[in-house]
Protein backbone atom coordinates (compact mmCIF):
# COMPACT_ATOMS: atom_id res chain seq x y z
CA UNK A 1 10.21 -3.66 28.80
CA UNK A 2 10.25 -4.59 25.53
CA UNK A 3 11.44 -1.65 22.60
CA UNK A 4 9.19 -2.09 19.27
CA UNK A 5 10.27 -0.82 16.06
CA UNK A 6 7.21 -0.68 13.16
CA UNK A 7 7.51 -0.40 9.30
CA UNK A 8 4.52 1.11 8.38
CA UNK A 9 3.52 1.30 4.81
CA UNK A 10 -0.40 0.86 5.50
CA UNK A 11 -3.07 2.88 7.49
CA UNK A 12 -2.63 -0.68 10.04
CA UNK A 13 0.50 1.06 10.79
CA UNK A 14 -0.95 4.11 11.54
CA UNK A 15 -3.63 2.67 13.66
CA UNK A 16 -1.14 0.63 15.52
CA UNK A 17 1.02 3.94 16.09
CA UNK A 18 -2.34 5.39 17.56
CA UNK A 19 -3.10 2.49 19.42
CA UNK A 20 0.30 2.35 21.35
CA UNK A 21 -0.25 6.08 21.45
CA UNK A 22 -3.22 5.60 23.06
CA UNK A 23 -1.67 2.45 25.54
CA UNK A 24 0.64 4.67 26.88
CA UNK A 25 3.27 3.18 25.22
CA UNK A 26 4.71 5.42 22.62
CA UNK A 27 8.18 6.48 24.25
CA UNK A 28 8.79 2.47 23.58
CA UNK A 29 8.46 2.52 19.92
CA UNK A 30 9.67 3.43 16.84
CA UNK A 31 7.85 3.67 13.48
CA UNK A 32 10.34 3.47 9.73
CA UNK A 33 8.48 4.72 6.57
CA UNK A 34 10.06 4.74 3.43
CA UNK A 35 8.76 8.28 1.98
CA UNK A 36 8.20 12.04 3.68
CA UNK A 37 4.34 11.62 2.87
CA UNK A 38 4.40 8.30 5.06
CA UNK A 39 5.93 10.86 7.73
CA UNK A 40 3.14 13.55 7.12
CA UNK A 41 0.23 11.07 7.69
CA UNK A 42 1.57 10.33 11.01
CA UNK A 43 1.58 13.59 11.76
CA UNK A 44 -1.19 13.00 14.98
CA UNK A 45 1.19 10.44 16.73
CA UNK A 46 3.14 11.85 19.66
CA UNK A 47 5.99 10.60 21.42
CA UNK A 48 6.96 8.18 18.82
CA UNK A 49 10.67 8.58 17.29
CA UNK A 50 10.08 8.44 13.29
CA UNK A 51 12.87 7.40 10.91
CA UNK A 52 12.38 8.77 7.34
CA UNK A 53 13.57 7.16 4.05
CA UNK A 54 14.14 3.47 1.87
CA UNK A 55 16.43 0.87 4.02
CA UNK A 56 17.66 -1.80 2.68
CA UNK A 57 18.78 -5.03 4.91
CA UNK A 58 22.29 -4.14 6.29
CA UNK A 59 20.28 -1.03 7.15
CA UNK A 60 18.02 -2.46 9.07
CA UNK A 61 19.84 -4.81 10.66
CA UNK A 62 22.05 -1.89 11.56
CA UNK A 63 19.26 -0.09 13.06
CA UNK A 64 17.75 -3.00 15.18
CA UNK A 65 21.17 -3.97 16.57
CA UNK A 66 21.79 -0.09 17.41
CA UNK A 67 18.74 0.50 19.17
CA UNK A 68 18.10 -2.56 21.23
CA UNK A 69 14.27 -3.67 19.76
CA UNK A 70 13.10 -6.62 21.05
CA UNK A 71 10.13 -6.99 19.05
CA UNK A 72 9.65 -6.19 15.25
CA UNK A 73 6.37 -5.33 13.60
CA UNK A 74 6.58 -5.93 9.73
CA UNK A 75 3.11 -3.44 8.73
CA UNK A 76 4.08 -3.23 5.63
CA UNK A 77 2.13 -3.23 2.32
CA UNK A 78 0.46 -6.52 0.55
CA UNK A 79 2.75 -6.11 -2.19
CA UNK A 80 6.02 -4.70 -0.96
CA UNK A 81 7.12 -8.27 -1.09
CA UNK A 82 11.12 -7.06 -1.24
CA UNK A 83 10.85 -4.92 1.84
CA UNK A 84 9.02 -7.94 3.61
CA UNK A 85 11.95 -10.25 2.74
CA UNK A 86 14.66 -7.77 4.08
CA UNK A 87 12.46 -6.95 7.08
CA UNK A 88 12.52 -10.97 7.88
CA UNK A 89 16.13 -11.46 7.16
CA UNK A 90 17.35 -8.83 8.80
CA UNK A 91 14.88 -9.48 12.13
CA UNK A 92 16.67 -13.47 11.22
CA UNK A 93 20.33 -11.70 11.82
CA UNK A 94 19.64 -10.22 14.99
CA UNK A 95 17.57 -12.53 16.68
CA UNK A 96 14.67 -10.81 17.15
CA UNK A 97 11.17 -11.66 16.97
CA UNK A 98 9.46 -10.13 14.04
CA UNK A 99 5.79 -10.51 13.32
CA UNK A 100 3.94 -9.90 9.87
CA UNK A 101 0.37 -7.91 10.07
CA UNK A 102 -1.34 -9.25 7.15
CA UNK A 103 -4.79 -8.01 5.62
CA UNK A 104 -7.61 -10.22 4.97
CA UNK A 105 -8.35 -10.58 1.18
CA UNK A 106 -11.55 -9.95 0.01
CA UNK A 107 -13.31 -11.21 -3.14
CA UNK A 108 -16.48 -10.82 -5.40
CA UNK A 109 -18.01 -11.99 -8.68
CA UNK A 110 -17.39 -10.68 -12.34
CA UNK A 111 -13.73 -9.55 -11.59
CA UNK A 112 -10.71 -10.43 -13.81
CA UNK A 113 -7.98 -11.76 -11.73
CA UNK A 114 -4.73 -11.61 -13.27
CA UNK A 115 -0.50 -12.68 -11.57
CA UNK A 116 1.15 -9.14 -12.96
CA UNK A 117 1.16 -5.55 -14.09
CA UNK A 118 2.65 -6.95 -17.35
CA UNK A 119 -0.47 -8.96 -17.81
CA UNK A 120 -2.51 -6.22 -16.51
CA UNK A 121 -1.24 -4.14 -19.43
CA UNK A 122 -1.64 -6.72 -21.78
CA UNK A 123 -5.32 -6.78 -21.18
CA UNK A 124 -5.15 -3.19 -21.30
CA UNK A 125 -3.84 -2.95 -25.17
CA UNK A 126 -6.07 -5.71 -26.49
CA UNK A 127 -9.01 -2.86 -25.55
CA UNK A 128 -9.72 0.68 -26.63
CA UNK A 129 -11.42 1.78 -23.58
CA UNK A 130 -10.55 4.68 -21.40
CA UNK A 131 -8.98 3.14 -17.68
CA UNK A 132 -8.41 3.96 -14.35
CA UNK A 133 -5.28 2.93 -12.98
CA UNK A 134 -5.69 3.03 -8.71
CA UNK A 135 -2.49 0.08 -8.51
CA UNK A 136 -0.14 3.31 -7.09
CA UNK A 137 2.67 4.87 -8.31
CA UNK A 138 5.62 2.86 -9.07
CA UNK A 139 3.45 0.85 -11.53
CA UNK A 140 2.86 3.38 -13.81
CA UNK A 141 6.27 3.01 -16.17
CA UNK A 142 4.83 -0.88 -16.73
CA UNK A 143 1.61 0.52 -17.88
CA UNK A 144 3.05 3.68 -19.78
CA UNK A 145 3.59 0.85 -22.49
CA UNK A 146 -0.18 0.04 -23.26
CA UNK A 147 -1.61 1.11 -26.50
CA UNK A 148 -2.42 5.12 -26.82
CA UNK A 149 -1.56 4.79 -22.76
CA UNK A 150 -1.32 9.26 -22.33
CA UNK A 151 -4.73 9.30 -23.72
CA UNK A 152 -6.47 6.28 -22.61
CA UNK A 153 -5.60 6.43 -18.91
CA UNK A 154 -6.39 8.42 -16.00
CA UNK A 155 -4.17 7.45 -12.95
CA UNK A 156 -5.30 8.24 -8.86
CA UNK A 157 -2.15 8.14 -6.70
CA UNK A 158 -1.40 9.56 -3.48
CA UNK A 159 -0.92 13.50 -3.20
CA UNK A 160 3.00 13.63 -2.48
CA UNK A 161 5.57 14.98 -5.18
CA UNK A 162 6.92 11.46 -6.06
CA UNK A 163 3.87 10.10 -7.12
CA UNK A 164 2.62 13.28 -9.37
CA UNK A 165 6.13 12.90 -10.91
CA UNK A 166 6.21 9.37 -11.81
CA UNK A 167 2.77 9.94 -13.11
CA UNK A 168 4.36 13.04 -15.20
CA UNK A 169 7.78 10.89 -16.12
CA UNK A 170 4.94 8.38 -17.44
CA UNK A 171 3.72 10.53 -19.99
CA UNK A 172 0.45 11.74 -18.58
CA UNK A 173 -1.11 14.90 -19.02
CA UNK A 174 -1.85 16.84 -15.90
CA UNK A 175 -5.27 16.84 -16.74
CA UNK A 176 -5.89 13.06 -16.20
CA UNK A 177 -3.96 12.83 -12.82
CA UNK A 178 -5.60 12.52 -9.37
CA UNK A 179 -3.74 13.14 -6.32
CA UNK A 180 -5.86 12.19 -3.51
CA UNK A 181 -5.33 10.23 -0.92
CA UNK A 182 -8.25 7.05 0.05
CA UNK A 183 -9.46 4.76 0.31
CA UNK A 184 -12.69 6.23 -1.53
CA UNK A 185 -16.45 5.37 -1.51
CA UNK A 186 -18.13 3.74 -4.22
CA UNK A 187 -20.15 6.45 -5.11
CA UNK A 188 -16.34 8.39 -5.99
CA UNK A 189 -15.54 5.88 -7.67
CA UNK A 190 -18.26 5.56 -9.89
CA UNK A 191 -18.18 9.75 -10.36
CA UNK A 192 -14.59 9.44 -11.10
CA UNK A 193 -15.31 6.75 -13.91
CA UNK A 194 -18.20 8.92 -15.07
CA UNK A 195 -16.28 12.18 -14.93
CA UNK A 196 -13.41 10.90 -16.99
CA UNK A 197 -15.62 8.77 -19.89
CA UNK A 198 -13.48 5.29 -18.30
CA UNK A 199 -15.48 2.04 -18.53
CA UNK A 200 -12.28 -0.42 -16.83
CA UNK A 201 -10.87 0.07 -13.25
CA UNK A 202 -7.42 -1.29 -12.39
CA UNK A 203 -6.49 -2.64 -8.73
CA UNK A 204 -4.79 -4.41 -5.66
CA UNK A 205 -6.47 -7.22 -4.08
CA UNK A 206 -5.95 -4.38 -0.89
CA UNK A 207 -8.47 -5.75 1.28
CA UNK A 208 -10.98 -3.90 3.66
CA UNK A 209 -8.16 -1.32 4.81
CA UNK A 210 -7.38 -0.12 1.31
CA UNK A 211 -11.12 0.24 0.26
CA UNK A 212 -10.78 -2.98 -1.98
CA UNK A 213 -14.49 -3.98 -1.92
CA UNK A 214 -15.72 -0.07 -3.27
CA UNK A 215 -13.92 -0.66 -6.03
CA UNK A 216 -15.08 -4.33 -6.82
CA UNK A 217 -18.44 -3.18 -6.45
CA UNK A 218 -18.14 -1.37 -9.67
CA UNK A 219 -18.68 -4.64 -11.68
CA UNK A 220 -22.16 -4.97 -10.84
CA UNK A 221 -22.29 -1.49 -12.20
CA UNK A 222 -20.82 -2.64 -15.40
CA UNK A 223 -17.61 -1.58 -15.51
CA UNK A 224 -14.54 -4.15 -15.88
CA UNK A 225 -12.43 -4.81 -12.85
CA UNK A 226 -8.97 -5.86 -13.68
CA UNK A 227 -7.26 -7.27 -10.30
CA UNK A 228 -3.48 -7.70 -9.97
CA UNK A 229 -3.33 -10.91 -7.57
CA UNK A 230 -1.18 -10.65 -4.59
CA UNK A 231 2.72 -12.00 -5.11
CA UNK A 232 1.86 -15.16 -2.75
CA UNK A 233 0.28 -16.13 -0.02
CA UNK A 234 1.17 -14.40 3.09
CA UNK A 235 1.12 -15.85 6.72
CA UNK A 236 0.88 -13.80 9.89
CA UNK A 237 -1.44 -11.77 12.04
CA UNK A 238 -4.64 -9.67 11.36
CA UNK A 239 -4.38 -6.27 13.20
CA UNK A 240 -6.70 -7.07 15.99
CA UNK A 241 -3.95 -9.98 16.67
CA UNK A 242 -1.03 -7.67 16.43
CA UNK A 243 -2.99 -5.07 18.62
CA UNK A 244 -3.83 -7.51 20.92
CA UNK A 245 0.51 -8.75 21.16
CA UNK A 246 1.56 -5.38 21.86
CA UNK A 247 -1.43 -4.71 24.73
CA UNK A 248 0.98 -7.55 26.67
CA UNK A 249 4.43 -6.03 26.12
């Protein structure tokens, strides 16, 4: 039988938690996430060893060798590019299988595609307008740099303490932080661009899972979409595929 160790960084790796969960297979995996709110959301999944906190590649490969996986589940984020790279090499150093659960991406008309945050933020200061920034956390000391950026910008990140700090260490007033945790309708989306005066949205190309499409939709309402492209494209499995790999283990 088979041990499986997931890095989760999405709701896929929830779901696959739940699934195995559900398959009777928990006591045979293992789930890494890198922060204590990744820990709280899988807070429903029973039986299921959790290991807390950033690793880097001799960590992981420290951790696969130590507890014997034989099969590697990379559910990581779109854009946690780094993490994907260590994930593979370290998988590489061991010998184990390691398989990469990628989302679909999703597209529509009147968006504004662009490669970076730094171009993101370019577009950003050439403007006025009030923004919302939904690209998460760690982003937010690229954008602190755009043009009257404390008064301009409202950012929605995810309710732990790290995020409501970085937004803080960014420069932004309480006032025009949300904590909340998605992925949101478009009907929020449009009262939170409303509520706040904001006529520009910033995202991820997140696909389905990260409620990409809700926020595209606000073009046709008239606001600008500004879309930070993904860092390349990915190979690998959708999460029926993955589902469907772990069903035969």
């Amino acid at each position: 039988m088979s041990r499986i160790l997931i890095f989760a960084g999405t709701s896929e790796g929830h779901e696959l938690a739940r699934f195995l969960m559900n398959e009777g297979k928990a006591l045979q995996a293992d789930i890494c996430v890198a922060t204590d709110y990744g820990e709280v959301v899988l807070d429903d999944i029973e039986g299921m060893r959790i290991f807390t906190g950033r690793l880097d590649e001799k960590a992981m490969e420290d951790l696969i060798k130590t507890e014997g996986y034989g099969l590697i589940v990379d559910a990581t984020h779109p854009y946690a590019a780094e993490v994907t790279a260590c994930i593979s090499a370290a998988a590489a150093k061991t010998g184990e299988e390691v398989i990469r659960l990628v989302r679909e991406e999703e597209t529509a008309e009147g968006l504004e595609y662009v490669s970076s945050v730094s171009e993101a933020a370019e577009l950003l200061s050439q403007s006025t307008e009030g923004f919302l920034l939904t690209t998460g956390a760690k982003e937010l000391k690229d954008f602190s740099q755009v043009r009257d950026f404390s008064e301009r910008a409202v950012a929605r990140v995810l309710p732990s303490e790290m995020s409501l700090k970085a937004c803080l260490d960014a420069g932004l007033p309480p006032k025009r932080i949300i904590c909340m945790q998605g992925p949101f309708t478009r009907e929020m989306n449009v009262a939170t661009m409303e509520q706040y005066g904001l006529e520009t949205l910033v995202t991820k190309s997140t696909g389905r899972a990260g409620g990409f499409m809700n926020k595209a939709d606000l073009a046709d309402d008239g606001y600008r979409v500004i879309v930070i492209g993904r860092p390349e494209h990915e190979s690998g499995y959708t999460l029926d595929e993955v589902k469907e790999r772990l069903r035969t283990l």
